[in-house]
N, C-alpha and C. Protein backbone atom coordinates (compact mmCIF):
# COMPACT_ATOMS: atom_id res chain seq x y z
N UNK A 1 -11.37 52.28 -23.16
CA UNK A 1 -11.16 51.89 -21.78
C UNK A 1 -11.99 50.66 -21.41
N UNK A 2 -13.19 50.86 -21.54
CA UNK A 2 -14.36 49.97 -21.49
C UNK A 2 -13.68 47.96 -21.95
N UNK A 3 -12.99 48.52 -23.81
CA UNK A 3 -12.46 47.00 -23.91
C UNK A 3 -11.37 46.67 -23.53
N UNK A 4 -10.30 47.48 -22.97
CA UNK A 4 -9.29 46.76 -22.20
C UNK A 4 -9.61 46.50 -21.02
N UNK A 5 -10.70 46.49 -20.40
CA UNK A 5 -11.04 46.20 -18.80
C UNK A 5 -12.26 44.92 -18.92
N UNK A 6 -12.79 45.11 -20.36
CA UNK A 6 -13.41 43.57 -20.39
C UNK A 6 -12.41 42.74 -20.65
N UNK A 7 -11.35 42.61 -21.77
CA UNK A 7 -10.58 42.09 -22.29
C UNK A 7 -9.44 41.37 -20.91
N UNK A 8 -9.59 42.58 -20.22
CA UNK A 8 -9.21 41.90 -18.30
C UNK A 8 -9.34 41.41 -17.75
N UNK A 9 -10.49 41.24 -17.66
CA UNK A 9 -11.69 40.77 -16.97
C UNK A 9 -11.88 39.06 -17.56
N UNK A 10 -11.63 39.20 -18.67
CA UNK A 10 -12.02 37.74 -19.51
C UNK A 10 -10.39 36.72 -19.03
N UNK A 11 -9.37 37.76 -19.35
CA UNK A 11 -8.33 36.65 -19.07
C UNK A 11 -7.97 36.62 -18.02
N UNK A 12 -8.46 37.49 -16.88
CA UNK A 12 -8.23 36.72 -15.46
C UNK A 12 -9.24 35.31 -14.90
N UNK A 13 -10.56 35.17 -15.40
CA UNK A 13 -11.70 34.57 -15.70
C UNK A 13 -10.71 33.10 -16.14
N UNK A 14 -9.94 33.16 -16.91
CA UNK A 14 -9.54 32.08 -17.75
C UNK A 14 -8.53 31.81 -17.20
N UNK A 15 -7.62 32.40 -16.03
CA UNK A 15 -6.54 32.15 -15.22
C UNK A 15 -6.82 31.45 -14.12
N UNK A 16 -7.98 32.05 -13.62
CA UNK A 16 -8.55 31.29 -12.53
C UNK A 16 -9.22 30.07 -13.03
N UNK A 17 -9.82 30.30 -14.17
CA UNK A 17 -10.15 28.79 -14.28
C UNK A 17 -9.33 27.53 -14.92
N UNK A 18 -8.23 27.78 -14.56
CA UNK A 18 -7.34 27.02 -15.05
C UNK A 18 -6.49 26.83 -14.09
N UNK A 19 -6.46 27.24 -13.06
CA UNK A 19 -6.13 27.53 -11.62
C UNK A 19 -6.86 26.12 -10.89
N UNK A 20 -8.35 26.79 -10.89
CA UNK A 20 -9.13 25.94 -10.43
C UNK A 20 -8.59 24.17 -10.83
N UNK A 21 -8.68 23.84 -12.24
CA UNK A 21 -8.53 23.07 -13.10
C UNK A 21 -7.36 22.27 -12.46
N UNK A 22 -6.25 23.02 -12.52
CA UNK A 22 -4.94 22.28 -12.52
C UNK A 22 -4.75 22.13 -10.47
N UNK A 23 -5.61 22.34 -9.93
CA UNK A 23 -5.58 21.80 -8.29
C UNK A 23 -6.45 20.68 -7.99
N UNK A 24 -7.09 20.39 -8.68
CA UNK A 24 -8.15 19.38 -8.63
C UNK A 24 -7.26 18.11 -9.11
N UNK A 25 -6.48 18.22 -9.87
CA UNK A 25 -5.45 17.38 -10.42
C UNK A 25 -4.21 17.07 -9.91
N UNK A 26 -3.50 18.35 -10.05
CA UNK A 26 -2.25 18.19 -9.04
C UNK A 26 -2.21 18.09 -7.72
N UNK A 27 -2.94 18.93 -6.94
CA UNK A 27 -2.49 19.17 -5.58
C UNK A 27 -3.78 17.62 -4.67
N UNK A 28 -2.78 16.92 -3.52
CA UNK A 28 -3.01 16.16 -3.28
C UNK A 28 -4.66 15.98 -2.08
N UNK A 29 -4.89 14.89 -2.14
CA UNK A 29 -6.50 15.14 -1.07
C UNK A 29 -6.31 15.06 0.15
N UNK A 30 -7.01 15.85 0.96
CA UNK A 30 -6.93 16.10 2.42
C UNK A 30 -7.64 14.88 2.83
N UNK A 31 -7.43 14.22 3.75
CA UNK A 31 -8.11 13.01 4.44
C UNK A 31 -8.05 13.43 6.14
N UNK A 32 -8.65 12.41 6.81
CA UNK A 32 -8.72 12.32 8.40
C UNK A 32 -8.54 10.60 8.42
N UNK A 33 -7.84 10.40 9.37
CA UNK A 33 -7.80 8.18 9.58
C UNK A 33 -7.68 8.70 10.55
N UNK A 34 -8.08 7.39 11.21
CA UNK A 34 -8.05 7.40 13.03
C UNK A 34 -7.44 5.78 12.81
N UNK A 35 -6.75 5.07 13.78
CA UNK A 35 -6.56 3.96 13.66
C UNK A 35 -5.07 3.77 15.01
N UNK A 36 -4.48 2.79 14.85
CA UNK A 36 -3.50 2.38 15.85
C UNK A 36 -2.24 2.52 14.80
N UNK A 37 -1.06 3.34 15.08
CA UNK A 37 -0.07 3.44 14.77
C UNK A 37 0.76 2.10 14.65
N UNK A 38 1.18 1.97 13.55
CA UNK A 38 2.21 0.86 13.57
C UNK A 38 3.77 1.47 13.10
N UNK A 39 4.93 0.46 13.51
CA UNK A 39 5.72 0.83 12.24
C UNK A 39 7.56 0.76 13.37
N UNK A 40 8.31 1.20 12.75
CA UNK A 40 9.80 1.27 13.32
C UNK A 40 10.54 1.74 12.40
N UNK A 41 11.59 2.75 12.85
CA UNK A 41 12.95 2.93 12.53
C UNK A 41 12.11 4.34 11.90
N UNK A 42 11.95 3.83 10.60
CA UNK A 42 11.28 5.18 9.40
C UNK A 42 10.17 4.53 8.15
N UNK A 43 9.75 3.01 8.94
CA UNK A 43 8.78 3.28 7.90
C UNK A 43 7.28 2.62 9.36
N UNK A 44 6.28 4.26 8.89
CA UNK A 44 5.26 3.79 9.79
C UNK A 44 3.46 3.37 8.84
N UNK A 45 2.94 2.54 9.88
CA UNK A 45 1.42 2.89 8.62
C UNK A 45 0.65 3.15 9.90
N UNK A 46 -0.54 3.48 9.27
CA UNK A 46 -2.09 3.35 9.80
C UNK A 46 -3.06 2.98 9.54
N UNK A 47 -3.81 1.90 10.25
CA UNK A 47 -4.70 1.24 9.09
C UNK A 47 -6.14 2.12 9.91
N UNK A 48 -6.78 2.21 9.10
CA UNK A 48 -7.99 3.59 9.41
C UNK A 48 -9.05 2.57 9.88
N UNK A 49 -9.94 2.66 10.88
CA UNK A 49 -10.40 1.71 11.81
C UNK A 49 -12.40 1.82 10.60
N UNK A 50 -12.49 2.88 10.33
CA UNK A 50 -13.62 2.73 9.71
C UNK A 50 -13.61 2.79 7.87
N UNK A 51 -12.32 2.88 7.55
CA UNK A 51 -12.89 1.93 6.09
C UNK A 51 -11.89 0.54 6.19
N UNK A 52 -10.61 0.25 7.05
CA UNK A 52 -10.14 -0.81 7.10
C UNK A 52 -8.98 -0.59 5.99
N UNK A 53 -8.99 0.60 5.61
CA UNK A 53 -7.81 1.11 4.39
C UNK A 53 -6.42 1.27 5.28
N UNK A 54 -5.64 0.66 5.05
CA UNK A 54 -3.71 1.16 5.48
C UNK A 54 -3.21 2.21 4.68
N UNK A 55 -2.22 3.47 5.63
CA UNK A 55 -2.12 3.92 4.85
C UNK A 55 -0.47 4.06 5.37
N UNK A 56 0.61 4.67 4.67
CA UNK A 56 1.62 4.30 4.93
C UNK A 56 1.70 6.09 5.56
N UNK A 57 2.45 6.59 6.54
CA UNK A 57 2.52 7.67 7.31
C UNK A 57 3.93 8.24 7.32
N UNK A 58 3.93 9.55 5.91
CA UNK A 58 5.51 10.13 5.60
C UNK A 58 5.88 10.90 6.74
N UNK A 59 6.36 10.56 7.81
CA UNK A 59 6.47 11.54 8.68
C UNK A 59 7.93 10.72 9.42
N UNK A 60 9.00 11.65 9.85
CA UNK A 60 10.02 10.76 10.41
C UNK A 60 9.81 10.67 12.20
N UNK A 61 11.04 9.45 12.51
CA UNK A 61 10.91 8.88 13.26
C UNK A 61 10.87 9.58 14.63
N UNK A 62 11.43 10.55 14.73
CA UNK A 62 11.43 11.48 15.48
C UNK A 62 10.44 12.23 16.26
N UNK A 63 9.52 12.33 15.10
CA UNK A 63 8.13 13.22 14.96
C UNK A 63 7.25 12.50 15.55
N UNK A 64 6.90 11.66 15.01
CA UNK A 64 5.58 10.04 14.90
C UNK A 64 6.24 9.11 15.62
N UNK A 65 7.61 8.69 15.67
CA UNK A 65 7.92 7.01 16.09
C UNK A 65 7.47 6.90 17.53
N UNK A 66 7.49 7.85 18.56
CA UNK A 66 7.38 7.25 19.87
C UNK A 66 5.44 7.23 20.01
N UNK A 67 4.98 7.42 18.57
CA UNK A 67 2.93 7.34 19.39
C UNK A 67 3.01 5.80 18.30
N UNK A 68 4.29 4.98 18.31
CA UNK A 68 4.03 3.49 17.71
C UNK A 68 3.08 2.85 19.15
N UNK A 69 2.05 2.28 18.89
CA UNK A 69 1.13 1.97 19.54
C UNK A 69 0.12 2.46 20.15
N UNK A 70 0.05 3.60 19.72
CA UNK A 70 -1.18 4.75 20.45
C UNK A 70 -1.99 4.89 19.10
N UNK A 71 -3.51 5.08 19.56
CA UNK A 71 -4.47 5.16 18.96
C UNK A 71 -4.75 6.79 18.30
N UNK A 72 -4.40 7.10 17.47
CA UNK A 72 -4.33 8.57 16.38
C UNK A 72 -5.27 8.51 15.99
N UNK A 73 -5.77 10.25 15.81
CA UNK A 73 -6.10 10.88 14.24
C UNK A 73 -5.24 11.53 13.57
N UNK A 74 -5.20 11.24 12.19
CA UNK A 74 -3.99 11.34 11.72
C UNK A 74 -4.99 12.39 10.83
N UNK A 75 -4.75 13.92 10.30
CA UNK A 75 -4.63 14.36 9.29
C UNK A 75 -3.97 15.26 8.56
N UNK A 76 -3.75 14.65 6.82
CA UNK A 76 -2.96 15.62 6.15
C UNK A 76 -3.09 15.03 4.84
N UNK A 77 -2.35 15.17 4.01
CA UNK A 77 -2.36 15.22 2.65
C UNK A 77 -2.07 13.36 1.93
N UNK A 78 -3.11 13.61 1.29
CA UNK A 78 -3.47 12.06 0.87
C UNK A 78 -2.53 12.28 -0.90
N UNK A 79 -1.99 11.10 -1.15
CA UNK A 79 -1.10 10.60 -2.32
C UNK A 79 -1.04 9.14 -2.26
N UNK A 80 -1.35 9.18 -3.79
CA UNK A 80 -1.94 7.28 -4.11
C UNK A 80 -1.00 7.20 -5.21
N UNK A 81 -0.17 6.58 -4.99
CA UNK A 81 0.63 5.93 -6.15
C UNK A 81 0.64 4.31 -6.44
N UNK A 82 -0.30 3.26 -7.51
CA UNK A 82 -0.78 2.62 -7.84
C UNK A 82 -1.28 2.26 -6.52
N UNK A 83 -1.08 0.59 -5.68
CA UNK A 83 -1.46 0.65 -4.42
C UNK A 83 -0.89 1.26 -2.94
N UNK A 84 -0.40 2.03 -2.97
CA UNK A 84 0.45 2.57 -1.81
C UNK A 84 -0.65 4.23 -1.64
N UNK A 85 -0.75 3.93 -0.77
CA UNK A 85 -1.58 5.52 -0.04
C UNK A 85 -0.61 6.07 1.23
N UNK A 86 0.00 7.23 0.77
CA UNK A 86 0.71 7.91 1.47
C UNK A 86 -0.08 9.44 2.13
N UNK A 87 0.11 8.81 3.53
CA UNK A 87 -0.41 10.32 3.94
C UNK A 87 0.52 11.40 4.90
N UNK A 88 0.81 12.38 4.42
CA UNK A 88 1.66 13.43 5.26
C UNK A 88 1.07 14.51 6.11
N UNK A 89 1.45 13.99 7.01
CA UNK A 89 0.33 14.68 8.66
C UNK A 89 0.77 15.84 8.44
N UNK A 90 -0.66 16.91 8.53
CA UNK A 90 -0.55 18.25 8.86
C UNK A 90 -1.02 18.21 10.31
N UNK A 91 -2.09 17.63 10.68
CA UNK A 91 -2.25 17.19 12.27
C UNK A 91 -2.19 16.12 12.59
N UNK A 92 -1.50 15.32 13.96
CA UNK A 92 -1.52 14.22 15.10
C UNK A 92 -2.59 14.72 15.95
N UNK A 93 -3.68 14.14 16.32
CA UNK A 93 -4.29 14.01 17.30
C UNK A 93 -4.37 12.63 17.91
N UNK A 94 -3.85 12.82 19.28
CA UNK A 94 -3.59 12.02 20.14
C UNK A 94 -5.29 11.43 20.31
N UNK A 95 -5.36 10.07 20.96
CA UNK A 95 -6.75 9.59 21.43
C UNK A 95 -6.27 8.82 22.81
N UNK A 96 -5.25 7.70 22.67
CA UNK A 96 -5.38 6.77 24.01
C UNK A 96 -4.12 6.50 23.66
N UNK A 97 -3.66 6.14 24.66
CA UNK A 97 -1.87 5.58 25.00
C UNK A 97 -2.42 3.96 24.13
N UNK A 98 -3.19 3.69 24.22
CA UNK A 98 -3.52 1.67 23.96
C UNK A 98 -4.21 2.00 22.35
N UNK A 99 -3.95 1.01 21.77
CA UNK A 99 -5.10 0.79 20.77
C UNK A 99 -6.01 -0.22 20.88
N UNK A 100 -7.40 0.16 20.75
CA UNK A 100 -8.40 -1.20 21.70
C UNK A 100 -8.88 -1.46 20.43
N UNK A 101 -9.25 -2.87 20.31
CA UNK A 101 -10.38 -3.27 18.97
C UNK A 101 -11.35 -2.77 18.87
N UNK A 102 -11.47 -2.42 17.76
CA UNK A 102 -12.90 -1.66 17.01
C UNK A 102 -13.93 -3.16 16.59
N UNK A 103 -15.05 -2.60 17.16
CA UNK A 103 -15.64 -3.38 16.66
C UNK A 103 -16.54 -3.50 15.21
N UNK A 104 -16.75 -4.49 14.55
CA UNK A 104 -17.24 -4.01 13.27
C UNK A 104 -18.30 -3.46 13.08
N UNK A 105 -18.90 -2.10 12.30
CA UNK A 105 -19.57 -1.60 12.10
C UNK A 105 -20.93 -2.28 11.77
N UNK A 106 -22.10 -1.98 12.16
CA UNK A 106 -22.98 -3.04 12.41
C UNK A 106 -24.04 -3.10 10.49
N UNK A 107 -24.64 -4.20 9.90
CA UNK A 107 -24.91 -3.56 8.28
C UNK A 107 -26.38 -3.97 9.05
């Protein structure tokens, strides 16, 4: 009894860690951008006000198109395919109807 419940014990150990393994890889990174909505029709971006990174915003027009010009936090699931950073909102948080200039972060 004793070695079929270690013998259990070991290959669930090795399921999970291979679990672990293969999400770190596959499954995509959670991010937060804040920035001023751009975009029309169905293709929108956001350029993120504190690293100055664009990111292109999979979400249709329906959903996202009418906050084109309102100042967002955008978060959800980050995907980088060579230079293109795609992010798919799990949350919109609204900030201001305007987008005002940021000023640059001071070094």
């Amino acid at each position: 009894m004793r070695k079929g419940l270690c013998l259990f014990t070991i290959g669930m150990a090795a399921s999970i860690a291979g679990l672990s393994a293969q999400s770190t890889t596959n499954n995509p990174a959670n991010v937060a951008i804040i920035g001023c909505l751009q975009g029309a029709q169905k293709t929108f971006t956001l350029k993120d006000y504190r690293s100055g990174v664009s990111y292109q915003i999979d979400a249709d027009a329906e959903t996202i198109g009418w906050h084109v010009g309102h100042q967002l936090e955008i978060q959800g699931t980050l995907e980088v395919r060579g230079e293109t950073r795609r992010v798919k909102p799990t949350q919109v948080i609204y900030i201001a109807t305007k987008c005002s200039p940021v000023e640059p972060a001071a070094k």
